[in-house]
PDB file of N, CA and C in Angstrom:
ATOM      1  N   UNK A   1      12.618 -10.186 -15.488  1.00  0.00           N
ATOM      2  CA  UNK A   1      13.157  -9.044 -16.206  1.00  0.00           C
ATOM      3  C   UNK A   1      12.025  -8.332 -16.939  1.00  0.00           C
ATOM      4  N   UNK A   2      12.305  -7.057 -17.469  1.00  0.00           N
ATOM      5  CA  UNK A   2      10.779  -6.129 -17.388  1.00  0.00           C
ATOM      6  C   UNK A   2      11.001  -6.247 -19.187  1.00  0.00           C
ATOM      7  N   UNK A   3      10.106  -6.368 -19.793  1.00  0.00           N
ATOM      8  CA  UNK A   3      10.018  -6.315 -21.216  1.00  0.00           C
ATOM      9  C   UNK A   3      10.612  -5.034 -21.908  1.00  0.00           C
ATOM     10  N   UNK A   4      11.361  -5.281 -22.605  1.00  0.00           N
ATOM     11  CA  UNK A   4      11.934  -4.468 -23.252  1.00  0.00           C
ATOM     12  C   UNK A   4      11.258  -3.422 -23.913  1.00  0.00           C
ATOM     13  N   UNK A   5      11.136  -1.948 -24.065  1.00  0.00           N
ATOM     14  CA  UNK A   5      10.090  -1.398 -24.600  1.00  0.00           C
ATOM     15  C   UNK A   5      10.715   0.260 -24.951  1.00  0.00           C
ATOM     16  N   UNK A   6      10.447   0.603 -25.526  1.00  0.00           N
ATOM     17  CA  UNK A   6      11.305   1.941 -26.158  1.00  0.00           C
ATOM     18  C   UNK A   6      11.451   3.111 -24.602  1.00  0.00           C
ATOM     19  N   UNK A   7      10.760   2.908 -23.731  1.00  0.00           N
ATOM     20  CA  UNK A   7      10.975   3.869 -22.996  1.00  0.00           C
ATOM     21  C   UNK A   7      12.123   3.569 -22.101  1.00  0.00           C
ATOM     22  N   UNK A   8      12.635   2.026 -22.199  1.00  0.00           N
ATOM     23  CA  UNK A   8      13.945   1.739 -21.663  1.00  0.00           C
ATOM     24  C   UNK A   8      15.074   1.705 -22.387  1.00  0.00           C
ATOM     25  N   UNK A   9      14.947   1.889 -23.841  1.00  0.00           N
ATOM     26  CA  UNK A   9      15.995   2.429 -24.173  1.00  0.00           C
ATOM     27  C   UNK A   9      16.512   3.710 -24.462  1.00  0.00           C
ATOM     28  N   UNK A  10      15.562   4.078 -24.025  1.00  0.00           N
ATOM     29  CA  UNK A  10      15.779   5.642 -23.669  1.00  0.00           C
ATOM     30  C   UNK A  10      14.826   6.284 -22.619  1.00  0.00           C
ATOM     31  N   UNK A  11      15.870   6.304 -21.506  1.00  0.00           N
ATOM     32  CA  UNK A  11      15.459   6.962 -20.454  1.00  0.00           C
ATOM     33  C   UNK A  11      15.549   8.527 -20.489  1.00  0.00           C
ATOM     34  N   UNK A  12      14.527   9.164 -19.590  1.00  0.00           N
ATOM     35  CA  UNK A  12      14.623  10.592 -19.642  1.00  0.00           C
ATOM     36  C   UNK A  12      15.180  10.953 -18.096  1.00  0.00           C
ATOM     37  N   UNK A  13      15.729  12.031 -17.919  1.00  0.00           N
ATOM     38  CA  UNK A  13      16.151  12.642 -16.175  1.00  0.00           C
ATOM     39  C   UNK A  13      14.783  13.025 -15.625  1.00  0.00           C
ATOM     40  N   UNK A  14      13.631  13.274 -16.169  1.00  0.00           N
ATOM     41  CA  UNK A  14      12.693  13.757 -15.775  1.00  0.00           C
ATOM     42  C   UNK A  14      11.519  12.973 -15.214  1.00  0.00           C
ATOM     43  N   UNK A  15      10.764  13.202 -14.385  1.00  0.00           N
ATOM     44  CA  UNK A  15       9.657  11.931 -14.408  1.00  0.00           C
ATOM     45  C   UNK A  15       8.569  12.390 -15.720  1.00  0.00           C
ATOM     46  N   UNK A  16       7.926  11.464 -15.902  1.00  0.00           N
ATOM     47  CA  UNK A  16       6.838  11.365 -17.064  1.00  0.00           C
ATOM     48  C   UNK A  16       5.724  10.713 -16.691  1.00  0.00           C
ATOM     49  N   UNK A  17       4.378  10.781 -17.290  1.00  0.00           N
ATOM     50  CA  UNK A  17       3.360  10.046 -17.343  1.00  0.00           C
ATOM     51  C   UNK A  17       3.613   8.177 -17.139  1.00  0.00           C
ATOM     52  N   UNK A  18       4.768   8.029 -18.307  1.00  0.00           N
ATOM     53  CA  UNK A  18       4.578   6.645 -18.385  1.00  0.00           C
ATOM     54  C   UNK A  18       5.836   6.228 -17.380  1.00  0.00           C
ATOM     55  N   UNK A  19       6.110   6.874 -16.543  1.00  0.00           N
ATOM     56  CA  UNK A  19       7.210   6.575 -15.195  1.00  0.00           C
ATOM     57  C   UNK A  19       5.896   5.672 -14.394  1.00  0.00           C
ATOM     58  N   UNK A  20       5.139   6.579 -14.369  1.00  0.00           N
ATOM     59  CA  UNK A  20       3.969   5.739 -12.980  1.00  0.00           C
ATOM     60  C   UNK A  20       3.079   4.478 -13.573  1.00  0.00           C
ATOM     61  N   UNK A  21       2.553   4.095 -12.624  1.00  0.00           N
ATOM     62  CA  UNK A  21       1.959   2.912 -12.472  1.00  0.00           C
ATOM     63  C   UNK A  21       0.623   3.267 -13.162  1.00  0.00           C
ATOM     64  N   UNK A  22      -0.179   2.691 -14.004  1.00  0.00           N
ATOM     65  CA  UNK A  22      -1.613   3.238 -14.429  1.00  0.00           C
ATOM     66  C   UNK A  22      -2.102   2.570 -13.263  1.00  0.00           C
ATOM     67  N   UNK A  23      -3.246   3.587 -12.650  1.00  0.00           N
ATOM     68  CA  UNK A  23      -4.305   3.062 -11.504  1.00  0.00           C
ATOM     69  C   UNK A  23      -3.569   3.160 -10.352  1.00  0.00           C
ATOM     70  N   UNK A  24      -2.924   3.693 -10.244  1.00  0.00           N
ATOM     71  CA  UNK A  24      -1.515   3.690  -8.551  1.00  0.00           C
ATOM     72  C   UNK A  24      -1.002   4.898  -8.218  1.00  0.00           C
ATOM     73  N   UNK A  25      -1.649   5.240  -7.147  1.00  0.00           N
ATOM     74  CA  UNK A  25      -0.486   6.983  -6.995  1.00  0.00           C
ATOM     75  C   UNK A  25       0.639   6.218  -6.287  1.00  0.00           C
ATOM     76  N   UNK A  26       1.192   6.903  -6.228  1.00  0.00           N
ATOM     77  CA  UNK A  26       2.762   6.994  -5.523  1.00  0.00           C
ATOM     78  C   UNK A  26       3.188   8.263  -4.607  1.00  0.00           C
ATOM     79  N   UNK A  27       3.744   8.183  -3.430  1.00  0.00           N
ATOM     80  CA  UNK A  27       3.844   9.459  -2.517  1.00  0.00           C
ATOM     81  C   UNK A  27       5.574   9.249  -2.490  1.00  0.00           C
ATOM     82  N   UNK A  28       5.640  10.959  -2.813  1.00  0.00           N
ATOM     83  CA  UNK A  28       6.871  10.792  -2.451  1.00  0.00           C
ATOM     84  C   UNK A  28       7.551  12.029  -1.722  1.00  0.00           C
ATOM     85  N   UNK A  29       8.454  12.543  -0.988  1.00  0.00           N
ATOM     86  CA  UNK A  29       9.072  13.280  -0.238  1.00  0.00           C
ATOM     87  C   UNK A  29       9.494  14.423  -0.849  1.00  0.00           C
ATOM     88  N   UNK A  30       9.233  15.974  -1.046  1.00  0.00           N
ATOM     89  CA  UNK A  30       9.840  16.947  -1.651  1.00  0.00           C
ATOM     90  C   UNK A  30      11.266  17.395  -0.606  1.00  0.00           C
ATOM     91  N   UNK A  31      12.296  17.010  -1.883  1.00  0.00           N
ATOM     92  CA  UNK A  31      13.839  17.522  -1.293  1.00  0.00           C
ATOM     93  C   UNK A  31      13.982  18.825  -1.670  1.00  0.00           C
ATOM     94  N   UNK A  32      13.817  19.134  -2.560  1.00  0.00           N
ATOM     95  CA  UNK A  32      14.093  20.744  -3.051  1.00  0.00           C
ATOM     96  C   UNK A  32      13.311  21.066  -4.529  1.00  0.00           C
ATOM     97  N   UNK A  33      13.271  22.294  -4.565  1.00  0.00           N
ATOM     98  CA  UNK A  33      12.562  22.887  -6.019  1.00  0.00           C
ATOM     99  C   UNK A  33      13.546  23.424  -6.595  1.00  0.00           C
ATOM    100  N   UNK A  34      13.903  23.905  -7.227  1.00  0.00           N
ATOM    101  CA  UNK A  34      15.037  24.475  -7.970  1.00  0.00           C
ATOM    102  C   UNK A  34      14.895  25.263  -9.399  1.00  0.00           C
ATOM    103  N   UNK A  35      15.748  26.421  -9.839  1.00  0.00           N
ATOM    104  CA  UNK A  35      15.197  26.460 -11.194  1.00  0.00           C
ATOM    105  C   UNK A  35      16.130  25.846 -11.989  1.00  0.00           C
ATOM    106  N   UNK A  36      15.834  25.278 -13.349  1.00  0.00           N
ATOM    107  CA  UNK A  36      16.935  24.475 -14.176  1.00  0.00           C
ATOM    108  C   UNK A  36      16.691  25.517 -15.858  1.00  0.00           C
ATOM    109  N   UNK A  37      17.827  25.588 -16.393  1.00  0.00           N
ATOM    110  CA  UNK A  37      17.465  25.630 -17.777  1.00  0.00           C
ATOM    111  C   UNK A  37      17.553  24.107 -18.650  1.00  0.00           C
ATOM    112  N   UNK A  38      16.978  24.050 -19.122  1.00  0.00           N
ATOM    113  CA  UNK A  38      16.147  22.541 -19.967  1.00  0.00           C
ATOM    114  C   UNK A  38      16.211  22.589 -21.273  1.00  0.00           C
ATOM    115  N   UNK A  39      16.617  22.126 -21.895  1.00  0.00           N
ATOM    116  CA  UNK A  39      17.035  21.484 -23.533  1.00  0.00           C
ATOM    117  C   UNK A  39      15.148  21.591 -23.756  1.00  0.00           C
ATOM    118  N   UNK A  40      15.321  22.609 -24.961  1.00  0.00           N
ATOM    119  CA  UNK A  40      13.794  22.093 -25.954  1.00  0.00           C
ATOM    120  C   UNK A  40      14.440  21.280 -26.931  1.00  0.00           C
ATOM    121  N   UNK A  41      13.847  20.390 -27.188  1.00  0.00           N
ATOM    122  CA  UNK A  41      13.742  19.017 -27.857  1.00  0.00           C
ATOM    123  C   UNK A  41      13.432  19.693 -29.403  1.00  0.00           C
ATOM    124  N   UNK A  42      14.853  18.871 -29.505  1.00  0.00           N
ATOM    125  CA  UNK A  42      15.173  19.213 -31.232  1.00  0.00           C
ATOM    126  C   UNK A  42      15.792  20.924 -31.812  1.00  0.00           C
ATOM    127  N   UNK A  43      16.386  21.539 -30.953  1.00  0.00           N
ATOM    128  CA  UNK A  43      17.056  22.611 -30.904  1.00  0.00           C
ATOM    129  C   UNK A  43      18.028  23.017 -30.036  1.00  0.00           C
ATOM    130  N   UNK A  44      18.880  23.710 -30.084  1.00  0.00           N
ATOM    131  CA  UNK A  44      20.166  24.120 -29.065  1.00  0.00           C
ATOM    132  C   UNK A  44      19.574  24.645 -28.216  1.00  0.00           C
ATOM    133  N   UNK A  45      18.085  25.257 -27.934  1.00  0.00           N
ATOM    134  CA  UNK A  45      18.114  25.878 -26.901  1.00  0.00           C
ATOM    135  C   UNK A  45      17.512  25.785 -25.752  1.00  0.00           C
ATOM    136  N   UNK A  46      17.028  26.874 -24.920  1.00  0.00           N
ATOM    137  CA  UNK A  46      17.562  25.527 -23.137  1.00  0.00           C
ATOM    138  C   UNK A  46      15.773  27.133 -22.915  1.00  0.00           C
ATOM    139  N   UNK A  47      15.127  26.511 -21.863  1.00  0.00           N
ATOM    140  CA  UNK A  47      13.764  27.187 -21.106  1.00  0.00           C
ATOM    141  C   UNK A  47      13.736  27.492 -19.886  1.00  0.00           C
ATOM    142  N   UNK A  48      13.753  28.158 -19.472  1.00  0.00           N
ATOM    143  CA  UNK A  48      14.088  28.263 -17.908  1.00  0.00           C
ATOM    144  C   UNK A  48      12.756  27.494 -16.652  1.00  0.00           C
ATOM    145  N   UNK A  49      13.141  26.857 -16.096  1.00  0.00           N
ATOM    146  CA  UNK A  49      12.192  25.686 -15.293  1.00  0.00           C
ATOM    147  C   UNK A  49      12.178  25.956 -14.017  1.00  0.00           C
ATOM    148  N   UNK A  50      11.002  25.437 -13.304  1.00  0.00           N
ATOM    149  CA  UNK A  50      11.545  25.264 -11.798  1.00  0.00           C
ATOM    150  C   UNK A  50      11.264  23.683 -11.952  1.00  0.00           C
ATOM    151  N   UNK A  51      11.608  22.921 -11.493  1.00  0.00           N
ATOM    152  CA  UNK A  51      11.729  21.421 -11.053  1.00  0.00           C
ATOM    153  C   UNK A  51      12.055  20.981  -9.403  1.00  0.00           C
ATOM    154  N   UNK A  52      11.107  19.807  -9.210  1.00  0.00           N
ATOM    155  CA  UNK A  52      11.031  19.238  -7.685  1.00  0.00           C
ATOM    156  C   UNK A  52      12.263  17.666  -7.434  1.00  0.00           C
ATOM    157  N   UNK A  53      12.952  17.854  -6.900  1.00  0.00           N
ATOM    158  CA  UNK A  53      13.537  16.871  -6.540  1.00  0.00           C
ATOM    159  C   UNK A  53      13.194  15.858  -5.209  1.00  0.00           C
ATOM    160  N   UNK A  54      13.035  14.855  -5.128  1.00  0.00           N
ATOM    161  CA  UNK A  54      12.667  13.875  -3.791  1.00  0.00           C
ATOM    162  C   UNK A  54      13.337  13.145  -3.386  1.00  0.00           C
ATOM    163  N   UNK A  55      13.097  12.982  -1.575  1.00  0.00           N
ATOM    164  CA  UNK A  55      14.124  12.449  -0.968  1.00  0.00           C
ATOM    165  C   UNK A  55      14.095  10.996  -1.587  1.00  0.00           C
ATOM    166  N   UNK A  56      13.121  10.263  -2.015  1.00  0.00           N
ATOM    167  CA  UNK A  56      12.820   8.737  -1.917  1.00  0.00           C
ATOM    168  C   UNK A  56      12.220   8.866  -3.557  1.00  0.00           C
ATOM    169  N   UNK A  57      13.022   9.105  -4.460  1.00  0.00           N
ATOM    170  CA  UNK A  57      12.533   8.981  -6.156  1.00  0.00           C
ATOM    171  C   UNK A  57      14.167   9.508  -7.021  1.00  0.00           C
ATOM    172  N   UNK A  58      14.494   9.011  -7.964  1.00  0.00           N
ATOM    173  CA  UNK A  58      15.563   9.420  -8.490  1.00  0.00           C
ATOM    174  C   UNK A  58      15.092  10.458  -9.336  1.00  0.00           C
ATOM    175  N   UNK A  59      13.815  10.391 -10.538  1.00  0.00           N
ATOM    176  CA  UNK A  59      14.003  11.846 -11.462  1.00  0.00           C
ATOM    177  C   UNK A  59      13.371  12.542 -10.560  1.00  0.00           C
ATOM    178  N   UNK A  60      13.894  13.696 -11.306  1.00  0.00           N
ATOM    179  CA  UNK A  60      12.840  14.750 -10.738  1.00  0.00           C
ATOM    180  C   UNK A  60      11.254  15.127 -11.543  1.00  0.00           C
ATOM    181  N   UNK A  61      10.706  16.260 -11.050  1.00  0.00           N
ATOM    182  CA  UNK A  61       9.817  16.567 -11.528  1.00  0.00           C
ATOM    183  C   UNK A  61      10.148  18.197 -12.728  1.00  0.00           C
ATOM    184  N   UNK A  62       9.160  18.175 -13.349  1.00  0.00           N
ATOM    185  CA  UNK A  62       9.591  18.931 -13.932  1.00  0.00           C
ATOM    186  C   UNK A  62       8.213  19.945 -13.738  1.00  0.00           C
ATOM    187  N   UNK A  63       8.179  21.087 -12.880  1.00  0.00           N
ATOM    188  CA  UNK A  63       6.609  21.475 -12.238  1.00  0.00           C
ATOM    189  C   UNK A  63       5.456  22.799 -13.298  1.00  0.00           C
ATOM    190  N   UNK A  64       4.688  22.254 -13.617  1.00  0.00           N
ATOM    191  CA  UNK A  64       3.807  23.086 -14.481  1.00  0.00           C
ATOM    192  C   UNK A  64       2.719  23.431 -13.667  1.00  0.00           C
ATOM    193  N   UNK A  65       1.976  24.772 -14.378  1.00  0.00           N
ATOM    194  CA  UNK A  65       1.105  25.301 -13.260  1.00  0.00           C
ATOM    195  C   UNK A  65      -0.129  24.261 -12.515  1.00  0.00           C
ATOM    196  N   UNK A  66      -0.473  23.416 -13.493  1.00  0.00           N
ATOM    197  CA  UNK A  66      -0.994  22.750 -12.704  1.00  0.00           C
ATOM    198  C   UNK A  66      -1.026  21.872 -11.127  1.00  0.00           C
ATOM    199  N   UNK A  67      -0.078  21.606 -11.533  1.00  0.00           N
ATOM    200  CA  UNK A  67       1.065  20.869 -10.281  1.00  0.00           C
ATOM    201  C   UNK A  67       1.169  22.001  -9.233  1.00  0.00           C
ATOM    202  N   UNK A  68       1.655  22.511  -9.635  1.00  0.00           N
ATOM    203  CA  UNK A  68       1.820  24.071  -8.809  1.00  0.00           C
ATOM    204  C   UNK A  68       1.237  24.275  -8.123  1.00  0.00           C
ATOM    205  N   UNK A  69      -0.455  24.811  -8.623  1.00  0.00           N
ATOM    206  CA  UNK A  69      -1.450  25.221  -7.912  1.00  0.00           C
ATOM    207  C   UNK A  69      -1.857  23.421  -6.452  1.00  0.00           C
ATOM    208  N   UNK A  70      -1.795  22.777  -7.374  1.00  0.00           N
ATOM    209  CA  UNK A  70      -2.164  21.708  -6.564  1.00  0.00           C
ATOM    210  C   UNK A  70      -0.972  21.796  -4.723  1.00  0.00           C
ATOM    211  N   UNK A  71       0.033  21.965  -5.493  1.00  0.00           N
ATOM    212  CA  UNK A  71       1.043  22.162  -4.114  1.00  0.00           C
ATOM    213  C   UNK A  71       0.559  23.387  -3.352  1.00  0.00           C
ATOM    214  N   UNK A  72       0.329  24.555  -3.727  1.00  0.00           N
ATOM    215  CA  UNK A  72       0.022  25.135  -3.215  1.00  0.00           C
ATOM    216  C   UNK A  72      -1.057  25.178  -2.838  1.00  0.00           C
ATOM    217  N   UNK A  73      -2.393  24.677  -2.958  1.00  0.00           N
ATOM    218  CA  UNK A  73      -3.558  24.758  -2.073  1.00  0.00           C
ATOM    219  C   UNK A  73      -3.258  23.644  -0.897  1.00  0.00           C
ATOM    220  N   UNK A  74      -1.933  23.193  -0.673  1.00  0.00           N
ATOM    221  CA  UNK A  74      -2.084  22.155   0.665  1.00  0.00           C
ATOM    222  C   UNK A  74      -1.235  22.709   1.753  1.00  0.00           C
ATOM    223  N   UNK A  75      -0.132  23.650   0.425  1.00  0.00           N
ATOM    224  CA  UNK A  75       1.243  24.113   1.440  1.00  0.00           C
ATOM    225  C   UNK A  75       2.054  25.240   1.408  1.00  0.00           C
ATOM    226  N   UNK A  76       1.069  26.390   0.328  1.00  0.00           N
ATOM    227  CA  UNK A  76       0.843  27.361   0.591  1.00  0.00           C
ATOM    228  C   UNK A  76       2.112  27.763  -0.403  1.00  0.00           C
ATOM    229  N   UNK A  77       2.424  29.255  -0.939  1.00  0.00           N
ATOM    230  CA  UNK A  77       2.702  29.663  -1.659  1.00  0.00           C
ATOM    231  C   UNK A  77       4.615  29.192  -1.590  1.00  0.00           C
ATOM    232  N   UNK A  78       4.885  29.650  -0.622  1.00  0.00           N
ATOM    233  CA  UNK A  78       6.384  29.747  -0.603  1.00  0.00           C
ATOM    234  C   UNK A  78       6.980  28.555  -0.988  1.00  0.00           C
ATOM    235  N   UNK A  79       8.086  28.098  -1.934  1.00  0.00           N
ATOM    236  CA  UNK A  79       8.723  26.993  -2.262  1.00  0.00           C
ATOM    237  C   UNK A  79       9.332  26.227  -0.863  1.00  0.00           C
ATOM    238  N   UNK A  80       9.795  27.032  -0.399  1.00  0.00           N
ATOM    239  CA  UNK A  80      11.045  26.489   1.210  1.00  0.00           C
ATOM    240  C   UNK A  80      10.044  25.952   1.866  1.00  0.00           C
ATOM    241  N   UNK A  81       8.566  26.458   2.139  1.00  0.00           N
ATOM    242  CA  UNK A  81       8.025  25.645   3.284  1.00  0.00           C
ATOM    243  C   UNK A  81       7.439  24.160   2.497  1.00  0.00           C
ATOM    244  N   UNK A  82       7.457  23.787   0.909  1.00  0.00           N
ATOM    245  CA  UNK A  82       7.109  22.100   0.502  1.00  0.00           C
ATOM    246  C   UNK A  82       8.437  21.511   0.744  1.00  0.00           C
ATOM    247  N   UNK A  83       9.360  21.312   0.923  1.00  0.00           N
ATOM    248  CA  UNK A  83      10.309  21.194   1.005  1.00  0.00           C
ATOM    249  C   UNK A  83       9.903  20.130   2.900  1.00  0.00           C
ATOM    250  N   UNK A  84      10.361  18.892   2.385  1.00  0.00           N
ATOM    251  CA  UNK A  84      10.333  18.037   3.449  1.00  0.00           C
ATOM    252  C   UNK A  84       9.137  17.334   3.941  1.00  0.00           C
ATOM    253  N   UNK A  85       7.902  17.615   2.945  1.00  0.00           N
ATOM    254  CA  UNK A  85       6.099  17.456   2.666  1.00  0.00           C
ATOM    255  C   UNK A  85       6.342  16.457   1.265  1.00  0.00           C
ATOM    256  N   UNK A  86       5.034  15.496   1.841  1.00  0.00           N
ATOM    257  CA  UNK A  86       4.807  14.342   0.980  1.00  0.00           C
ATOM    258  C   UNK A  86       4.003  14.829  -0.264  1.00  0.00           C
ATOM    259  N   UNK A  87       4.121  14.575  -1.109  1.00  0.00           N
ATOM    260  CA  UNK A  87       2.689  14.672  -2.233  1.00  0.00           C
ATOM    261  C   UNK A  87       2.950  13.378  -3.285  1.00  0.00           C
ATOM    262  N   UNK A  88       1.376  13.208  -3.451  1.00  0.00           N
ATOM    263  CA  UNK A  88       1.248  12.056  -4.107  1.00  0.00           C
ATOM    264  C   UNK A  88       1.232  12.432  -5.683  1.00  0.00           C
ATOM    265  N   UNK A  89       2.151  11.442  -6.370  1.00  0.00           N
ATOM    266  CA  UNK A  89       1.805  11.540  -8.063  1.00  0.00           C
ATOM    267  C   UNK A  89       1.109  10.784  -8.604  1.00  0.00           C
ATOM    268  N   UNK A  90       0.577  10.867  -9.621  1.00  0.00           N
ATOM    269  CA  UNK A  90      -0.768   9.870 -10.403  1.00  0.00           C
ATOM    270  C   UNK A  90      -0.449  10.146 -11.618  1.00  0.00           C
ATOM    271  N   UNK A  91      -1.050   9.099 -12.174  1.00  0.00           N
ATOM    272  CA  UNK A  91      -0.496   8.922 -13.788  1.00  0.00           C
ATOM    273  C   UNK A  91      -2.362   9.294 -14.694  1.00  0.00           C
ATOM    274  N   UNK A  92      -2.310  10.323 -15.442  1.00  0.00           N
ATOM    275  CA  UNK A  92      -3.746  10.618 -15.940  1.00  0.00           C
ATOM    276  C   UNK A  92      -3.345  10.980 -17.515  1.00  0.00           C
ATOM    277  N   UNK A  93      -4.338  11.363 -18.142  1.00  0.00           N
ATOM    278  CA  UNK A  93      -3.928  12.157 -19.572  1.00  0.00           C
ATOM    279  C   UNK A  93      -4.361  12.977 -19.404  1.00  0.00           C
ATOM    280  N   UNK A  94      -3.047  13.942 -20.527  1.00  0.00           N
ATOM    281  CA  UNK A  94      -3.388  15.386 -20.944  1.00  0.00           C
ATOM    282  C   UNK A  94      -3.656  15.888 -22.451  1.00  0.00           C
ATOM    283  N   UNK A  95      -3.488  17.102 -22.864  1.00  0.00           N
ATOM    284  CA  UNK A  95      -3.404  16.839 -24.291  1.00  0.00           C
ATOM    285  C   UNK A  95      -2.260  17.982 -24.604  1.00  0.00           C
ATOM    286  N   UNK A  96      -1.442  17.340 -25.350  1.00  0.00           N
ATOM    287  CA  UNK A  96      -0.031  18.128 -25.719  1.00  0.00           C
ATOM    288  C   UNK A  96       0.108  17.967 -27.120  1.00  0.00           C
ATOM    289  N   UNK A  97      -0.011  19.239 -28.130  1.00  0.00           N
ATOM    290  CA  UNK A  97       0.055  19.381 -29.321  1.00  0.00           C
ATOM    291  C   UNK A  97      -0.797  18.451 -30.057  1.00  0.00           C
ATOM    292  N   UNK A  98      -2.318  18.808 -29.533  1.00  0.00           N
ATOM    293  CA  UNK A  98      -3.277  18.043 -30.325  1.00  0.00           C
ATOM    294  C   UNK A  98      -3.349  16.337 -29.828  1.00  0.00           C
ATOM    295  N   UNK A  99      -2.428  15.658 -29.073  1.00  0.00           N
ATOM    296  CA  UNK A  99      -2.654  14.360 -29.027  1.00  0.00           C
ATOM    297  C   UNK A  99      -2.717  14.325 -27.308  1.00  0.00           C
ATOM    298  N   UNK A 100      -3.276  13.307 -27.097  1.00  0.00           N
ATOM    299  CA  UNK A 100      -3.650  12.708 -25.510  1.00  0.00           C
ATOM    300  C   UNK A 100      -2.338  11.816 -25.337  1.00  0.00           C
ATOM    301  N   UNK A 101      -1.764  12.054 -24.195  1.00  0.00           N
ATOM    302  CA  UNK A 101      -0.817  11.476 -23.455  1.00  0.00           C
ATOM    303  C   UNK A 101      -0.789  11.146 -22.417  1.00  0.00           C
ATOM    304  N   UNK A 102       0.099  10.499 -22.266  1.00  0.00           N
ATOM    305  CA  UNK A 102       0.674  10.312 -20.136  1.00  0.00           C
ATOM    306  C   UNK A 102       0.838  11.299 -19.643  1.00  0.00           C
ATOM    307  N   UNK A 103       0.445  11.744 -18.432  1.00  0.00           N
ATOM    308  CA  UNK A 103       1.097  12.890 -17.922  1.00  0.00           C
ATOM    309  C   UNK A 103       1.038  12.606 -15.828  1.00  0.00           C
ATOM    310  N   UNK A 104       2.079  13.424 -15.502  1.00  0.00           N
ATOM    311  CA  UNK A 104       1.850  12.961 -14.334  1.00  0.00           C
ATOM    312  C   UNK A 104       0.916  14.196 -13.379  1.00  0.00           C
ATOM    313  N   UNK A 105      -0.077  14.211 -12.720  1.00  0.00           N
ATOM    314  CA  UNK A 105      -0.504  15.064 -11.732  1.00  0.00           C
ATOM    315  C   UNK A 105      -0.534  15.155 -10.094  1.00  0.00           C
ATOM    316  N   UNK A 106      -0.368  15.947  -9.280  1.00  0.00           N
ATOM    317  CA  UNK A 106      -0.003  16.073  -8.378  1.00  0.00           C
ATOM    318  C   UNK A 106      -1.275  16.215  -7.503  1.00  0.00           C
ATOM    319  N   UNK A 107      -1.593  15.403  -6.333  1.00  0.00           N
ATOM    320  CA  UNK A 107      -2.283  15.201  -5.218  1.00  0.00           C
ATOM    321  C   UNK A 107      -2.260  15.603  -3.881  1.00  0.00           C
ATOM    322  N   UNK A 108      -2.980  15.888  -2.906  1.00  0.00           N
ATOM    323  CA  UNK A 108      -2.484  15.952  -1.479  1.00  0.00           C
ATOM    324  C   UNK A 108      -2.346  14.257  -0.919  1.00  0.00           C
ATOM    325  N   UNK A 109      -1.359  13.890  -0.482  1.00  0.00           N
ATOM    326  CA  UNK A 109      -1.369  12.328   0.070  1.00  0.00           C
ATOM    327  C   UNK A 109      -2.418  11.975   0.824  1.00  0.00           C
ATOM    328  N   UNK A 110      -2.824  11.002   0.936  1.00  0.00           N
ATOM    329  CA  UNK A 110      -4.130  10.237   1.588  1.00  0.00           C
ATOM    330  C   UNK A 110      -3.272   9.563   2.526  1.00  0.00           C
ATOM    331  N   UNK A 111      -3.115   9.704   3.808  1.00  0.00           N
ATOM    332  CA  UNK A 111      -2.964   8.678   4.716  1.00  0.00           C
ATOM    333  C   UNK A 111      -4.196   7.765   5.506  1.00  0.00           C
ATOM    334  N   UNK A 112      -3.619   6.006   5.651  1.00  0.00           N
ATOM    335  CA  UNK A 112      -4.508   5.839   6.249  1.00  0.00           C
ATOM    336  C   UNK A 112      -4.090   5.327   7.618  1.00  0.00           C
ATOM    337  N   UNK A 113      -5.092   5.722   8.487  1.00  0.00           N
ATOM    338  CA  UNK A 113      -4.567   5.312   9.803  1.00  0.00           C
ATOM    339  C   UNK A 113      -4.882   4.123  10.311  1.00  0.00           C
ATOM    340  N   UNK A 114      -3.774   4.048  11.039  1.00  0.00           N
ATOM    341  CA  UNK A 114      -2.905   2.272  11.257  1.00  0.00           C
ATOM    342  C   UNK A 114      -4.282   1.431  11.821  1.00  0.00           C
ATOM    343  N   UNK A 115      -4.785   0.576  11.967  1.00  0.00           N
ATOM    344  CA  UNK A 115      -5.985   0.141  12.648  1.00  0.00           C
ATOM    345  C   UNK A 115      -5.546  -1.219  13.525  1.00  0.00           C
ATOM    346  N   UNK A 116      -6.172  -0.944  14.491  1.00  0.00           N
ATOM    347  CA  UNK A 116      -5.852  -2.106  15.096  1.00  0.00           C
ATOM    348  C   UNK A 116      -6.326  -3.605  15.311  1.00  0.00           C
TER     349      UNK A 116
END
């Protein structure tokens, strides 16, 4: 059983920095992008988002330009054509309101081929 630790008692819908593995990307399948309006934290009111959903991951992503640009230098501008394309996530820091955090960043997947 996984040690009890504040981020399991409160889960977020979103993926986060401290979702991933430190030192481990993870690849996962883009199902759809979507736009969402999103709760700012600690007020009634909601931000308008685009967010990535995957075939093989339960949260979603929640996509900032960084991420963005990264998708798009592999798969090109239009949302509909990532849609059914792998990309890998990695767990790095950023800095959000003065402090260094988890954050997750977006990769082109590394495959390696099968060897015999």
């Amino acid at each position: 059983m996984a040690e009890l630790t504040y981020d399991l008692m409160f889960p977020t819908l979103y993926l986060s920095g401290i979702d991933l593995p430190e030192g481990k990307d993870v690849t996962v399948t883009i199902a759809s992008v979507q736009g969402e309006d999103l709760p700012l934290a600690g007020t009634s009111k909601t931000m308008a988002k685009y967010t990535i959903s995957f075939s093989d991951a339960k949260k979603k992503l929640v996509l900032n330009k960084t991420n963005a640009k990264a998708i798009v230098a592999h798969y090109g501008k239009r949302a509909a054509d990532w849609v059914g394309k792998p990309i890998t996530l990695y767990r790095t820091t950023c800095k959000l309101k003065g402090k260094v955090v988890p954050c997750v960043r977006v990769r082109e997947p590394q495959f390696r081929e099968e060897q015999e």
